[in-house]
Protein backbone atom coordinates (compact mmCIF):
# COMPACT_ATOMS: atom_id res chain seq x y z
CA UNK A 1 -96.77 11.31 -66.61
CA UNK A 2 -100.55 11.09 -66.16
CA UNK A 3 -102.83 10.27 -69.63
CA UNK A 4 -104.10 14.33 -69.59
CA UNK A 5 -100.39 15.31 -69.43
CA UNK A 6 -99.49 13.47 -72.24
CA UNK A 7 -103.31 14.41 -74.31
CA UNK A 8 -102.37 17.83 -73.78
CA UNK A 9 -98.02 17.67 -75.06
CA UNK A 10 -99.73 16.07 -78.16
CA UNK A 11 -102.19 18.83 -78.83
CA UNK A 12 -99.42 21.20 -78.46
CA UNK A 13 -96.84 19.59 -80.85
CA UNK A 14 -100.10 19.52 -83.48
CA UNK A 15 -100.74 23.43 -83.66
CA UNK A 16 -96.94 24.07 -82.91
CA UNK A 17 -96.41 22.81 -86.75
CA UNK A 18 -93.21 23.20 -87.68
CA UNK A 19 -91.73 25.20 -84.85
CA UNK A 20 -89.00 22.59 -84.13
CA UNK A 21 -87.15 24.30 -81.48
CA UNK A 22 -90.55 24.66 -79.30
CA UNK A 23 -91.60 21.50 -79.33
CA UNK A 24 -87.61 20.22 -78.30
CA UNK A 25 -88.14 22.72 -75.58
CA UNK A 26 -91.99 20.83 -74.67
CA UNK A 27 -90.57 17.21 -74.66
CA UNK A 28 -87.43 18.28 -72.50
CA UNK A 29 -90.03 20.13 -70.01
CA UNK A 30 -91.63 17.06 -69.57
CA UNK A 31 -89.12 14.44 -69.51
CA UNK A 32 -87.84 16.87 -66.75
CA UNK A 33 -91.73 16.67 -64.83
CA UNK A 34 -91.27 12.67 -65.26
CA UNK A 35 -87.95 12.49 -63.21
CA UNK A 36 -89.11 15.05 -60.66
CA UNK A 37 -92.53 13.00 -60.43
CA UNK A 38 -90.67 9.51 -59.70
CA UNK A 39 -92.36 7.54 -57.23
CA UNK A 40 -90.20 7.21 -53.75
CA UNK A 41 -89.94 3.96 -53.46
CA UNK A 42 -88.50 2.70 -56.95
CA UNK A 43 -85.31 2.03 -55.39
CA UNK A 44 -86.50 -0.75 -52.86
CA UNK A 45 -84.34 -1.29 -49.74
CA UNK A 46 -81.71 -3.60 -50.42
CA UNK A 47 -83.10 -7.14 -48.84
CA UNK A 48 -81.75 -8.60 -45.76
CA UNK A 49 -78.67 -10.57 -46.79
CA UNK A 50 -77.99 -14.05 -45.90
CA UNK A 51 -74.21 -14.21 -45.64
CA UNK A 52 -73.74 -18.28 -45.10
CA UNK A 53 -76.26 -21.12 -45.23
CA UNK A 54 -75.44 -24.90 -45.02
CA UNK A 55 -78.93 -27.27 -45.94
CA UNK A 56 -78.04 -30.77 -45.38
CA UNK A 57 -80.72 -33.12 -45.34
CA UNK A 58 -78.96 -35.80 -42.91
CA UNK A 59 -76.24 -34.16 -40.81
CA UNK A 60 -78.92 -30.98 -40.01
CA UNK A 61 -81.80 -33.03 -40.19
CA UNK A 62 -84.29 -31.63 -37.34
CA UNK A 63 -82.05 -28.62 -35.41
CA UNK A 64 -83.37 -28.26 -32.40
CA UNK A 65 -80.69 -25.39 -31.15
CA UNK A 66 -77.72 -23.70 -31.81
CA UNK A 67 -74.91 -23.16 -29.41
CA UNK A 68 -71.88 -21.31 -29.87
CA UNK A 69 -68.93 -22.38 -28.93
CA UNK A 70 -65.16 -20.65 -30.47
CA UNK A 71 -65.55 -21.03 -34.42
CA UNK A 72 -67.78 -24.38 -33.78
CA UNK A 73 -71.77 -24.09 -33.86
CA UNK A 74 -73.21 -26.91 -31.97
CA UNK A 75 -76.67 -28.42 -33.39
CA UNK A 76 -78.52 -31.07 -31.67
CA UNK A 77 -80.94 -32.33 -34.38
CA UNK A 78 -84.20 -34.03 -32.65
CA UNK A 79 -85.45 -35.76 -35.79
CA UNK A 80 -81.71 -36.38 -36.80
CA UNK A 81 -80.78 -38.23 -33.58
CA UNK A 82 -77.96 -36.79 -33.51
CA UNK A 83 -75.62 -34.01 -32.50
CA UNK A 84 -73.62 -32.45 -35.52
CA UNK A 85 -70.98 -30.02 -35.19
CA UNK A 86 -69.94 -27.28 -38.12
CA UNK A 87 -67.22 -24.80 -38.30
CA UNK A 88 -68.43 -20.84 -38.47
CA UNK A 89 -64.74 -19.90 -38.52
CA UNK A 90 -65.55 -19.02 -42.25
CA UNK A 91 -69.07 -17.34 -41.60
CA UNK A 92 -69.84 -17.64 -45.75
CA UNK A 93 -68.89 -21.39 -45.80
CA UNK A 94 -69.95 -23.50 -42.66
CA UNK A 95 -69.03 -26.90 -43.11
CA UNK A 96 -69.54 -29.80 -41.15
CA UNK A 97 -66.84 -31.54 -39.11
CA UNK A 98 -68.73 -34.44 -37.64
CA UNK A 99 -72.27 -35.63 -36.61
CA UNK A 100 -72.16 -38.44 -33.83
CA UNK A 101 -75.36 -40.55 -33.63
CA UNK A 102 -75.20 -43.60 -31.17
CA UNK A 103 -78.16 -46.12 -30.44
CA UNK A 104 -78.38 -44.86 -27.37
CA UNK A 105 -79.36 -41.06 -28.36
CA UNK A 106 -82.99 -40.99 -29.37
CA UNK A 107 -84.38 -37.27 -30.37
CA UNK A 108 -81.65 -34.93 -29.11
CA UNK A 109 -83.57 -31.81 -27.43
CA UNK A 110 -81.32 -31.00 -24.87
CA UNK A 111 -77.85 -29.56 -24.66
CA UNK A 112 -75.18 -28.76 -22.10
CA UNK A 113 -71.36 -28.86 -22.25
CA UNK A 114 -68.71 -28.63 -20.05
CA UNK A 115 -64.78 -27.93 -21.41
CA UNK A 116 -64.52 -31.29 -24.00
CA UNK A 117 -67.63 -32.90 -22.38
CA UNK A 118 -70.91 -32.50 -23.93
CA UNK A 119 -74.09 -33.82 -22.38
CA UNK A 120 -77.60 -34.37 -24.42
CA UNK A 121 -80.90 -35.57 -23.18
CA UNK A 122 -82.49 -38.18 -25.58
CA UNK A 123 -86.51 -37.76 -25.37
CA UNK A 124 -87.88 -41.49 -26.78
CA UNK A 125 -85.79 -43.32 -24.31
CA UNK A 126 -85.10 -40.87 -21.23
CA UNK A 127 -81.45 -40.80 -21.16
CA UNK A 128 -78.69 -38.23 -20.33
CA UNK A 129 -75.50 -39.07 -22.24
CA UNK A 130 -72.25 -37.96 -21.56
CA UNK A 131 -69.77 -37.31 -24.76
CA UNK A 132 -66.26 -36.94 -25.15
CA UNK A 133 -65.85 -34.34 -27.60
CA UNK A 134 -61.69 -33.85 -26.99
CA UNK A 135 -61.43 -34.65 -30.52
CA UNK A 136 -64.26 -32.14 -32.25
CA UNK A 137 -63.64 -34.80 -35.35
CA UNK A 138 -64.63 -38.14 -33.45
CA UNK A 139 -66.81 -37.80 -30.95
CA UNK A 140 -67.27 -40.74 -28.16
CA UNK A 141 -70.09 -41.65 -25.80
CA UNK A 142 -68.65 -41.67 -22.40
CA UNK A 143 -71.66 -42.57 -20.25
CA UNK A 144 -75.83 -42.89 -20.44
CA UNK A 145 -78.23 -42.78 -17.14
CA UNK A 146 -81.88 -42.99 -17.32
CA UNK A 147 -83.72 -40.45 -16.31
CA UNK A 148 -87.16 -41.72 -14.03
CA UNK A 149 -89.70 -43.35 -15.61
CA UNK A 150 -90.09 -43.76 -19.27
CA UNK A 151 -91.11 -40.53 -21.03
CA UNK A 152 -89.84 -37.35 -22.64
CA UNK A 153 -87.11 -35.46 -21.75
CA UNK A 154 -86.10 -31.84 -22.86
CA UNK A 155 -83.76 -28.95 -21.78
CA UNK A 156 -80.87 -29.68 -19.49
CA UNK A 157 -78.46 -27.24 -17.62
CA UNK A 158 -74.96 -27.89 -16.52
CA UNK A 159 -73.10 -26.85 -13.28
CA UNK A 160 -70.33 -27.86 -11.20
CA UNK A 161 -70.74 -31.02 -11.97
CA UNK A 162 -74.15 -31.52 -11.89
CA UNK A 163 -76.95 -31.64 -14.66
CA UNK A 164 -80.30 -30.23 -14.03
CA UNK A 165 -82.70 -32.45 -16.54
CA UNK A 166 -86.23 -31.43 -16.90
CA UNK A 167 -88.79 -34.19 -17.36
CA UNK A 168 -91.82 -33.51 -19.05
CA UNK A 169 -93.62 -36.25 -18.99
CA UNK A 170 -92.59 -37.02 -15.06
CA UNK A 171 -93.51 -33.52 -14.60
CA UNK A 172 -90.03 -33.00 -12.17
CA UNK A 173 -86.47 -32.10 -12.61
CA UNK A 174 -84.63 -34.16 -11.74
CA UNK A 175 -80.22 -33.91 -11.00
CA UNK A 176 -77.85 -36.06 -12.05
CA UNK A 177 -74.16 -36.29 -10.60
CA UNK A 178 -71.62 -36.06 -13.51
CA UNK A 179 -68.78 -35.67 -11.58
CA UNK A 180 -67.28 -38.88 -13.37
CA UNK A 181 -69.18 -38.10 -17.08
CA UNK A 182 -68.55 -42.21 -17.76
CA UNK A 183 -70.68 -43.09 -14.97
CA UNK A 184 -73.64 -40.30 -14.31
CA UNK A 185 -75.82 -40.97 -11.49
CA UNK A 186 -78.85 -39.67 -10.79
CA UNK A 187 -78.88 -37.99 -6.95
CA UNK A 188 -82.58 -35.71 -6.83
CA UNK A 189 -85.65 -34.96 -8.23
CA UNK A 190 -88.55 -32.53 -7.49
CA UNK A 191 -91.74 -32.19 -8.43
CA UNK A 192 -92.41 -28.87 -10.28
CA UNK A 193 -96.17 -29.65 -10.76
CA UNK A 194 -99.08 -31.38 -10.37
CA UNK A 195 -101.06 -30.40 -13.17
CA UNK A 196 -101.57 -31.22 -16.67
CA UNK A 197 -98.28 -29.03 -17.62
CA UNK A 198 -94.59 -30.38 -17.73
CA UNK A 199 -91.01 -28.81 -17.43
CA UNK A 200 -89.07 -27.64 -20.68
CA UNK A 201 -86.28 -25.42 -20.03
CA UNK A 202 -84.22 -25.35 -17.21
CA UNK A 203 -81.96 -21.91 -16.79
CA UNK A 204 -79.64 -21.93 -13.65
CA UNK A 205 -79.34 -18.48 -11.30
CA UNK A 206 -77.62 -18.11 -8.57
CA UNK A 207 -78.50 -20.95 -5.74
CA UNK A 208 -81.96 -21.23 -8.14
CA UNK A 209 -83.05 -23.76 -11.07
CA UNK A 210 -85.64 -21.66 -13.28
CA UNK A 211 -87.89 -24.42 -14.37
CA UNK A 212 -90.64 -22.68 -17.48
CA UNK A 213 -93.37 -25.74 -18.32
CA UNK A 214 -95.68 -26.34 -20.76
CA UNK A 215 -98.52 -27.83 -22.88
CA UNK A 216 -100.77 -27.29 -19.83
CA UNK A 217 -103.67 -25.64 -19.13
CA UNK A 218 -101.71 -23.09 -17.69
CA UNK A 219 -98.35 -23.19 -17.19
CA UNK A 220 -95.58 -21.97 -14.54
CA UNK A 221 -92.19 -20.65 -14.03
CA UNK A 222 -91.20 -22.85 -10.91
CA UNK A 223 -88.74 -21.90 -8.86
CA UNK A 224 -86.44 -24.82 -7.35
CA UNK A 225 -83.86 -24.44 -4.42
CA UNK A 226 -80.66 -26.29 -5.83
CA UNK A 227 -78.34 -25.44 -2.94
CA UNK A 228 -78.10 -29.10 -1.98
CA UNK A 229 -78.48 -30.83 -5.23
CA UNK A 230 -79.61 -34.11 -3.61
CA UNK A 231 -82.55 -32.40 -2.35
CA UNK A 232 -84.19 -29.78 -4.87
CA UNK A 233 -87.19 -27.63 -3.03
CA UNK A 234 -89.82 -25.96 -4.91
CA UNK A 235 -90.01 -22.72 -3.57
CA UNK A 236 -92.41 -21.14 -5.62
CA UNK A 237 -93.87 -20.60 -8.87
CA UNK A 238 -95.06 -17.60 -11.16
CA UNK A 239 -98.51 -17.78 -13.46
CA UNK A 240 -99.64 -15.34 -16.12
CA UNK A 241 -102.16 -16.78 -18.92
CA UNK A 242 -99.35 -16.29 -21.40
CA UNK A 243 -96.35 -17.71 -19.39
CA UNK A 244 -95.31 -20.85 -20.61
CA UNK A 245 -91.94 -22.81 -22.10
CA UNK A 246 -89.90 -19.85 -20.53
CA UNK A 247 -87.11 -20.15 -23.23
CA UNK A 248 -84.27 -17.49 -23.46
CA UNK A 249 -81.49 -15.78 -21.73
CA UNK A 250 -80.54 -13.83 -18.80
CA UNK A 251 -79.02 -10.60 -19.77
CA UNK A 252 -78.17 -8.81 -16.45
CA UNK A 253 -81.05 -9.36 -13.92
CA UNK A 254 -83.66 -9.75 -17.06
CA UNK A 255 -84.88 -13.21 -18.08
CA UNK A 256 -85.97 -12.31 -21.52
CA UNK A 257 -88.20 -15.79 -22.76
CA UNK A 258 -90.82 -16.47 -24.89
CA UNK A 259 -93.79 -18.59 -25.66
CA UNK A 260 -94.61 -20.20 -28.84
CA UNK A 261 -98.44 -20.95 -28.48
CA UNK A 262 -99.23 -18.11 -26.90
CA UNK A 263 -97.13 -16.11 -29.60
CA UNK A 264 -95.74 -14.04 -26.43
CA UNK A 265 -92.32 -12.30 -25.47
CA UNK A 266 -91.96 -11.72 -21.68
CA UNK A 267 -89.71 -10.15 -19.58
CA UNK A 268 -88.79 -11.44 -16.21
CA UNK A 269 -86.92 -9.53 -13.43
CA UNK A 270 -84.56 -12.45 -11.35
CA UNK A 271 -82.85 -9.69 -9.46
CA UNK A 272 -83.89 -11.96 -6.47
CA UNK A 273 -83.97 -15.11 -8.37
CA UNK A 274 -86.03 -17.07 -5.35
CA UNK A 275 -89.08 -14.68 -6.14
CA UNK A 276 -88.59 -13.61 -9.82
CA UNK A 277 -91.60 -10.85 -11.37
CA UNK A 278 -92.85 -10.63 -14.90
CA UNK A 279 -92.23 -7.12 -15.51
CA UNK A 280 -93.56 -6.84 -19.36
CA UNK A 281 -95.21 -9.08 -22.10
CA UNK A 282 -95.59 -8.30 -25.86
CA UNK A 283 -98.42 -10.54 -27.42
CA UNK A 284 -98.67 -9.97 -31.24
CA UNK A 285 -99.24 -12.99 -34.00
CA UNK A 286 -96.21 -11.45 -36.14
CA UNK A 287 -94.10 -13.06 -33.79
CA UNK A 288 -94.83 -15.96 -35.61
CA UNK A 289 -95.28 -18.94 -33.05
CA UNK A 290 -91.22 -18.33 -31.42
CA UNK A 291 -90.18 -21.03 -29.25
CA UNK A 292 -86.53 -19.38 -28.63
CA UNK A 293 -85.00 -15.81 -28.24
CA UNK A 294 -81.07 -14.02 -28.35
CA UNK A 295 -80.46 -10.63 -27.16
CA UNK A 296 -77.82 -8.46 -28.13
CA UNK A 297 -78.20 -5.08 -27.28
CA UNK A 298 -81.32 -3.69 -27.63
CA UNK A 299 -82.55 -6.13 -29.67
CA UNK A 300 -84.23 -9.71 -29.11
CA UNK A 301 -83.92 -11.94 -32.07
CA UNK A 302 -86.78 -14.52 -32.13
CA UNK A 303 -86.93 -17.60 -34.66
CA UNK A 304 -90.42 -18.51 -35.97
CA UNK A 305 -91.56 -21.41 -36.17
CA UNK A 306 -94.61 -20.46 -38.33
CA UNK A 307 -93.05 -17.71 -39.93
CA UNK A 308 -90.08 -19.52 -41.46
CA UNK A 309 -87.59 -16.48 -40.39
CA UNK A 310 -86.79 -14.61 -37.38
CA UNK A 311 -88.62 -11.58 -35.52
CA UNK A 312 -87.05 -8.98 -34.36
CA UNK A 313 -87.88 -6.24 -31.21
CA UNK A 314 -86.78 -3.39 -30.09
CA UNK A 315 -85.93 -3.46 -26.08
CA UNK A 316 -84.40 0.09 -26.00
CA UNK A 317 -87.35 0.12 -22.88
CA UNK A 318 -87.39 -3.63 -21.63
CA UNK A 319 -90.37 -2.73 -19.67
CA UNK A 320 -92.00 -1.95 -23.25
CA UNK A 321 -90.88 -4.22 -25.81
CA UNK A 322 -91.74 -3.29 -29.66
CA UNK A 323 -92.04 -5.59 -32.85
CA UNK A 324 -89.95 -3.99 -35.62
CA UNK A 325 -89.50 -6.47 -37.93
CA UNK A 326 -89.38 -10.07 -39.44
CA UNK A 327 -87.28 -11.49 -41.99
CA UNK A 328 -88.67 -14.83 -43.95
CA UNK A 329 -86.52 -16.96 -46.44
CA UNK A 330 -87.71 -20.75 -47.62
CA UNK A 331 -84.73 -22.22 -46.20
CA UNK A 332 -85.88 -21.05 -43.09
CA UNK A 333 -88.52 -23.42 -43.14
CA UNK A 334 -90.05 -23.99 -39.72
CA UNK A 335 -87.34 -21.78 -37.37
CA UNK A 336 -86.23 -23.19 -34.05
CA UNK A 337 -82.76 -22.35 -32.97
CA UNK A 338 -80.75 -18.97 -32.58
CA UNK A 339 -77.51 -17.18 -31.43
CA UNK A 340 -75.98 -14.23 -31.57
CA UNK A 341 -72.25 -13.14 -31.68
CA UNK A 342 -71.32 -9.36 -33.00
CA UNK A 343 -72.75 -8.68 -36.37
CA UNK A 344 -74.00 -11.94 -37.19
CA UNK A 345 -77.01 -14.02 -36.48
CA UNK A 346 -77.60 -17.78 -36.55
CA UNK A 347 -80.45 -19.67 -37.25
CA UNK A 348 -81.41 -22.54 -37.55
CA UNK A 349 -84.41 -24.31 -39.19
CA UNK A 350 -85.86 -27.42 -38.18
CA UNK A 351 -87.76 -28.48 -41.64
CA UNK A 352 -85.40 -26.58 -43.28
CA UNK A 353 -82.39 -29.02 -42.17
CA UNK A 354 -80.39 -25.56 -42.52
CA UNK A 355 -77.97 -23.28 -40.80
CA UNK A 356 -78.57 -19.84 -42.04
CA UNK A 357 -76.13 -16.60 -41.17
CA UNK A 358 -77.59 -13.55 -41.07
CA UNK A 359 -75.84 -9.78 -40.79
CA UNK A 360 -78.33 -8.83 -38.22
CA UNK A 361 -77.80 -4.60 -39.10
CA UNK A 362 -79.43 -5.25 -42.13
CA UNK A 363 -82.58 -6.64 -40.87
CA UNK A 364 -84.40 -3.58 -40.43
CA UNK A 365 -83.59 -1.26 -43.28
């Protein structure tokens, strides 16, 4: 009820006097004009709801990723140095069941795993290792190789029998026989550049390793023939001023990535893998610096790194991707890894030492 409103219902109780019943009949009229006049919004949206969270400052210190695997959610932690695996079978309680640290595993960045054997690539002292994890509860290095010369290592891709390891600071990626997971041996290497950039991810397709690098002046998506694993071929290599880290997933023949310091989403088509196309880019700053992305449907789910939360688009149109929304929380502090399975999203946060579950269909109401 605005101050005139109310001036005027007191100026009309004063000359009504003492004609009760007409002054009821004033003060129901404009309780009546107050409900009808109620602002839109004063029932706010109910806010995103976080159905699970685990925060544990040692066994999640540092996620780097999250990989789904059954009811288990595997988390290499890079300043943890360590893997740590937690049940999701109860999506409102995860728990830890172990976290297996070795002297051998420095910063854990990378992640592959084949049936019970897991391999991670350690950045401070270039190593693949090989892990039994047959027992989910006790989990056992099986092997170690190092990888060229000293330097970082990050992403690494698994496949019949071989890993595909990229090499930042060697700028190559190289591939390592794991045929016998207690004695890798490296077999190749190739150089994906030559230039102040370095591989990150690795993402296998068809007889194809796509290799996305970065911190560069410009970076690359290289393209590397892995039909004979001892001898990788670069075959050729994509550039776009925002293409760079080329993290994500396939989803048909569309390599939906991202880069963080470019704040960028791009979509690649690897119909022909050996001469993939960048078909669309969003750049937008409420992205918030992501560095992965999960697709389900006709959505992409990207964790920010800068916005402590995840963003989420709308790729109804893939060749026209849309920002909808974002959804921050503080234990989401400094966003890194995500997956996807039905309803529910995972996150998790790499300051935040935290595993967060989200019911993704409540994200944008």
């Amino acid at each position: 009820m605005t101050l005139v409103k109310t001036w005027n219902l007191q100026r009309q109780l004063l000359m009504l006097g003492s004609s009760l019943p007409a002054a009821v009949a004033i003060i129901l009229s404009c309780i009546s004009l107050v409900s009808v006049n109620k602002p839109v919004n004063a029932q706010a949206s109910p806010r995103p709801r976080i159905v699970g969270q685990l925060v544990d400052p040692v066994a999640l210190r540092g996620i780097e990723d999250v990989h789904l695997e059954g009811d288990l959610a595997y988390l290499p932690c890079r300043e943890g140095k360590r893997l740590t695996i937690c049940s999701i079978k109860d999506s409102a309680n995860p728990r830890v069941i172990s976290s297996f640290t070795h002297a051998e595993l420095g910063p854990a960045a990378g992640f592959a795993i084949n049936g019970n054997t897991i391999y991670l690539t350690s950045q401070s002292n270039h190593k693949l290792l090989a892990v039994d994890a047959t027992d989910k509860s006790a989990l056992r290095l099986l092997g170690s190789v190092s990888i060229g010369e000293p330097g970082v290592l990050y992403k690494v891709a698994y496949r019949d029998g071989y890993c595909y390891v990229a090499h930042l600071t060697g700028k190559k990626l190289f591939v390592v026989d794991v045929r016998n997971p207690s004695q890798p041996i490296v077999v190749g290497s190739v150089a994906v550049t030559t230039e102040n950039d370095g591989p990150f991810s690795v993402l296998l397709r068809g007889n194809y390793a796509l290799v996305g690098t970065i911190f560069g002046r410009r970076n690359r998506l290289a393209v590397v023939d892995i039909r004979n694993p001892a001898e990788p071929r670069l075959v050729t290599e994509v550039f776009d001023p925002v293409i760079g880290q080329a993290s994500g997933e396939v989803v048909g023949n569309l390599y939906f990535t991202v880069h963080w310091d470019a704040n960028a989403f791009l979509v690649f088509d690897v119909a022909d893998p050996a001469n993939p196309r960048l078909t669309a880019k969003l750049v937008d700053p409420r992205l918030g610096k992501p560095n992965r992305c999960a697709i389900r449907g006709d959505r992409a789910y990207l964790p920010m790194v800068q916005g402590d939360g995840v963003a989420v688009l709308d790729i109804t149109d893939p060749t026209n991707p849309r920002f909808l929304t974002s959804f921050r929380d503080p234990v989401l502090k400094k966003t890194y890894g995500v997956a996807v399975r039905g309803d529910l999203l995972f996150l998790g946060a790499r300051e935040g030492n935290s595993l967060v579950i989200l019911n993704r269909r409540t994200l944008e109401k």
